[in-house]
Protein backbone atom coordinates (compact mmCIF):
# COMPACT_ATOMS: atom_id res chain seq x y z
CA UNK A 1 0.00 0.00 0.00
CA UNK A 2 1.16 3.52 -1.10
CA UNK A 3 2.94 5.68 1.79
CA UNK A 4 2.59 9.64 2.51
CA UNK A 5 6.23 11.04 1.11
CA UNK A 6 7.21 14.93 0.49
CA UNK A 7 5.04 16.42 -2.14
CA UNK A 8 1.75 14.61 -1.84
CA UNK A 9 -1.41 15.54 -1.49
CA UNK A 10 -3.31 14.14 1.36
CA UNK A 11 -6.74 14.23 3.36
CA UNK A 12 -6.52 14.12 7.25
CA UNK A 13 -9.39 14.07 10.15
CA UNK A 14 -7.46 15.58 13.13
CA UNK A 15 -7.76 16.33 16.74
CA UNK A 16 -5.43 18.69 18.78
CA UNK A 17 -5.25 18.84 21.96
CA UNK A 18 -3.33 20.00 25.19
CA UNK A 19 -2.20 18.30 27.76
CA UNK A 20 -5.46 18.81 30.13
CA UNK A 21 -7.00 17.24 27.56
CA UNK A 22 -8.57 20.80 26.31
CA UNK A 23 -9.59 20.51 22.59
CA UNK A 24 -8.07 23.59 20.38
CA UNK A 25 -8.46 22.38 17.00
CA UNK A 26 -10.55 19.55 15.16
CA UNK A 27 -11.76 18.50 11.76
CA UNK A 28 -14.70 16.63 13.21
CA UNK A 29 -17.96 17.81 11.79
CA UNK A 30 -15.68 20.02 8.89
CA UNK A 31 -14.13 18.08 5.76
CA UNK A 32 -10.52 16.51 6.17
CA UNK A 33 -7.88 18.67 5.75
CA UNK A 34 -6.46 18.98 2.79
CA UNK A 35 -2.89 19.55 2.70
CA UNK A 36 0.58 18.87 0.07
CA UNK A 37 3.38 17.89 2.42
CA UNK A 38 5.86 20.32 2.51
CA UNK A 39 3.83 23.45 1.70
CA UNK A 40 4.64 24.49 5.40
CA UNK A 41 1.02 25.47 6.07
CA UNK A 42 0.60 23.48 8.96
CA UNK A 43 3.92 22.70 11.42
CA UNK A 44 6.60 21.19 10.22
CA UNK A 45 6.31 18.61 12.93
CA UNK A 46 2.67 17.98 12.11
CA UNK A 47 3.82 17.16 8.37
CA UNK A 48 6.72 14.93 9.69
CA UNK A 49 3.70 12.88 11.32
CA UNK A 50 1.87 12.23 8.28
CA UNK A 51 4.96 11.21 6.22
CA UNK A 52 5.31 7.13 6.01
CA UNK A 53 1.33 7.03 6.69
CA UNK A 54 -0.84 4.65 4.72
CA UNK A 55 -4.62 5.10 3.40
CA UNK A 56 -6.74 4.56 6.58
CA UNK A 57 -3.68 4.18 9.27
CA UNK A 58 -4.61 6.47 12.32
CA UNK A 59 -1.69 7.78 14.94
CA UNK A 60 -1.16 9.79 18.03
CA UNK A 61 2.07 11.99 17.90
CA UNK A 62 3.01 14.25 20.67
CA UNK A 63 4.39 17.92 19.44
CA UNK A 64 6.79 19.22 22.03
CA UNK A 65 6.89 23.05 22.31
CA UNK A 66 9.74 23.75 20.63
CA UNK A 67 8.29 22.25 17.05
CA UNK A 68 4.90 23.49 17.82
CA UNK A 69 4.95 27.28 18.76
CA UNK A 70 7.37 27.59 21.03
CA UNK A 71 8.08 29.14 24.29
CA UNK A 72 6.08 31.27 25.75
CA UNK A 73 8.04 34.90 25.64
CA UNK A 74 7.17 37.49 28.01
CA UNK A 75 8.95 40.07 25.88
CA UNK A 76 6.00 39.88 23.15
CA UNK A 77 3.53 41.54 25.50
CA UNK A 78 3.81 45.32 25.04
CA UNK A 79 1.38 48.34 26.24
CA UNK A 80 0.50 50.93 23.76
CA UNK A 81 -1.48 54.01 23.46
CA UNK A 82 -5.08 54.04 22.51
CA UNK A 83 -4.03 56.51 20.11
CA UNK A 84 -2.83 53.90 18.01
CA UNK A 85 -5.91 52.03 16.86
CA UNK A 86 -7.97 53.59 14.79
CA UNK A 87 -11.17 55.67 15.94
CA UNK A 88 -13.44 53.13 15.31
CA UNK A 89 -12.01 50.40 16.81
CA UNK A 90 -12.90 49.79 20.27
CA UNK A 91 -10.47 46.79 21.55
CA UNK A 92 -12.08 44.32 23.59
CA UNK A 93 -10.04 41.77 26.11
CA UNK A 94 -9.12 38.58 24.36
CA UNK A 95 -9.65 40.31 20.55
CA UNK A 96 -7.04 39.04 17.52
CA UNK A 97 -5.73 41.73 15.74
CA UNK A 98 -3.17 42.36 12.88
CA UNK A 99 -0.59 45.12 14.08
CA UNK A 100 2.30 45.90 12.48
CA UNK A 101 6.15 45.42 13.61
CA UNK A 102 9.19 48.26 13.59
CA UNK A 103 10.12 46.78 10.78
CA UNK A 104 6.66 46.45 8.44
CA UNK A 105 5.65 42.77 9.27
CA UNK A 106 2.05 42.10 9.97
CA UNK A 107 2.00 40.50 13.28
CA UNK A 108 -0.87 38.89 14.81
CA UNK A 109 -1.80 39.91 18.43
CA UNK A 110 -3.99 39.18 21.46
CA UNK A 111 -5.36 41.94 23.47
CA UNK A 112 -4.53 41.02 27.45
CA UNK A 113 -5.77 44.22 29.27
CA UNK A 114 -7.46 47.65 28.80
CA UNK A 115 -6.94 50.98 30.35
CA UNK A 116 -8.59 54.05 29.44
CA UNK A 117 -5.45 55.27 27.70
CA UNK A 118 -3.58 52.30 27.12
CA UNK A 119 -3.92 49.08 25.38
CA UNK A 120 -1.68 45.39 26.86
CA UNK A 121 -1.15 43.12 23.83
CA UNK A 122 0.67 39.86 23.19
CA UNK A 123 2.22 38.64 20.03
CA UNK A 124 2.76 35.25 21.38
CA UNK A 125 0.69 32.91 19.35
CA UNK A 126 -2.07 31.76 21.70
CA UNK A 127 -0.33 28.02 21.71
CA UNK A 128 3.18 29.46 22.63
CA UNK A 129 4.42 27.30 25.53
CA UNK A 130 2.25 24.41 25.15
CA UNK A 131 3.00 20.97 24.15
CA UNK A 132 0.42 19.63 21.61
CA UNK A 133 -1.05 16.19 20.74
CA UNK A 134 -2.48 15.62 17.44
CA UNK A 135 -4.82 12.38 16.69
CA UNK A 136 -4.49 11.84 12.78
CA UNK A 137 -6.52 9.96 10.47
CA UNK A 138 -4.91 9.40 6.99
CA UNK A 139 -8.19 9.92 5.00
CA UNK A 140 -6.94 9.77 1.67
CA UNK A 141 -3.64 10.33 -0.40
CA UNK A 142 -4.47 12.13 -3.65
């Protein structure tokens, strides 16, 4: 039987979740995820999982936080003016926004805390410093 290598196209159910056993990410009641290994739209460590899979073969793979999203950095969490956001937008605790870095990058951000003239954000990605576990079903290599 054929095995997932770099380049193919394949179809995956998926569950993610933490260690508590919290569920952050599923494809259950969506369609399989489509995906061509090495695209690099998912994590590279997610991809490594799939490769060697056959049609139908279901696995458990642990992520640890270093190929997931890494540590948690307390240096992404910054305070900013309310002057900055635009005059219509009225942040709200726990709202994703697209800011932009010193040096042009779009960056996406959390906000963490509201003052009336000051804004707490964090650019960590809301998985930083978490380890991940991923249950994969090989759906379908196209």
């Amino acid at each position: 039987m054929a095995q997932v290598k770099s380049g193919d196209t394949v179809k995956v159910n998926y569950t993610g979740k933490l260690d508590d056993g919290y569920v952050f990410d599923t494809s259950a009641n969506r369609n399989p995820l489509k995906l061509k290994i090495g695209q690099k739209r998912v994590i590279p460590a997610f991809e490594q999982a799939i490769i060697g899979m056959e049609q139908g073969e279901s696995k458990t793979v642990k992520i640890p936080t270093e190929e997931a999203f890494g540590q948690y950095q307390e240096e992404l969490i910054q305070t900013v003016g309310r002057s900055v956001f635009p005059a219509n937008l009225e942040p709200k605790i726990g709202q994703r926004l697209t800011a932009t870095s010193v040096d042009g990058r779009s960056v996406a951000v959390t906000v963490t805390d509201i003052s009336e003239a000051s804004v707490m954000i964090d650019a960590n990605h809301p998985l930083a410093g978490e380890e991940l576990t991923f249950d994969i079903e090989l759906i379908e290599i196209l």
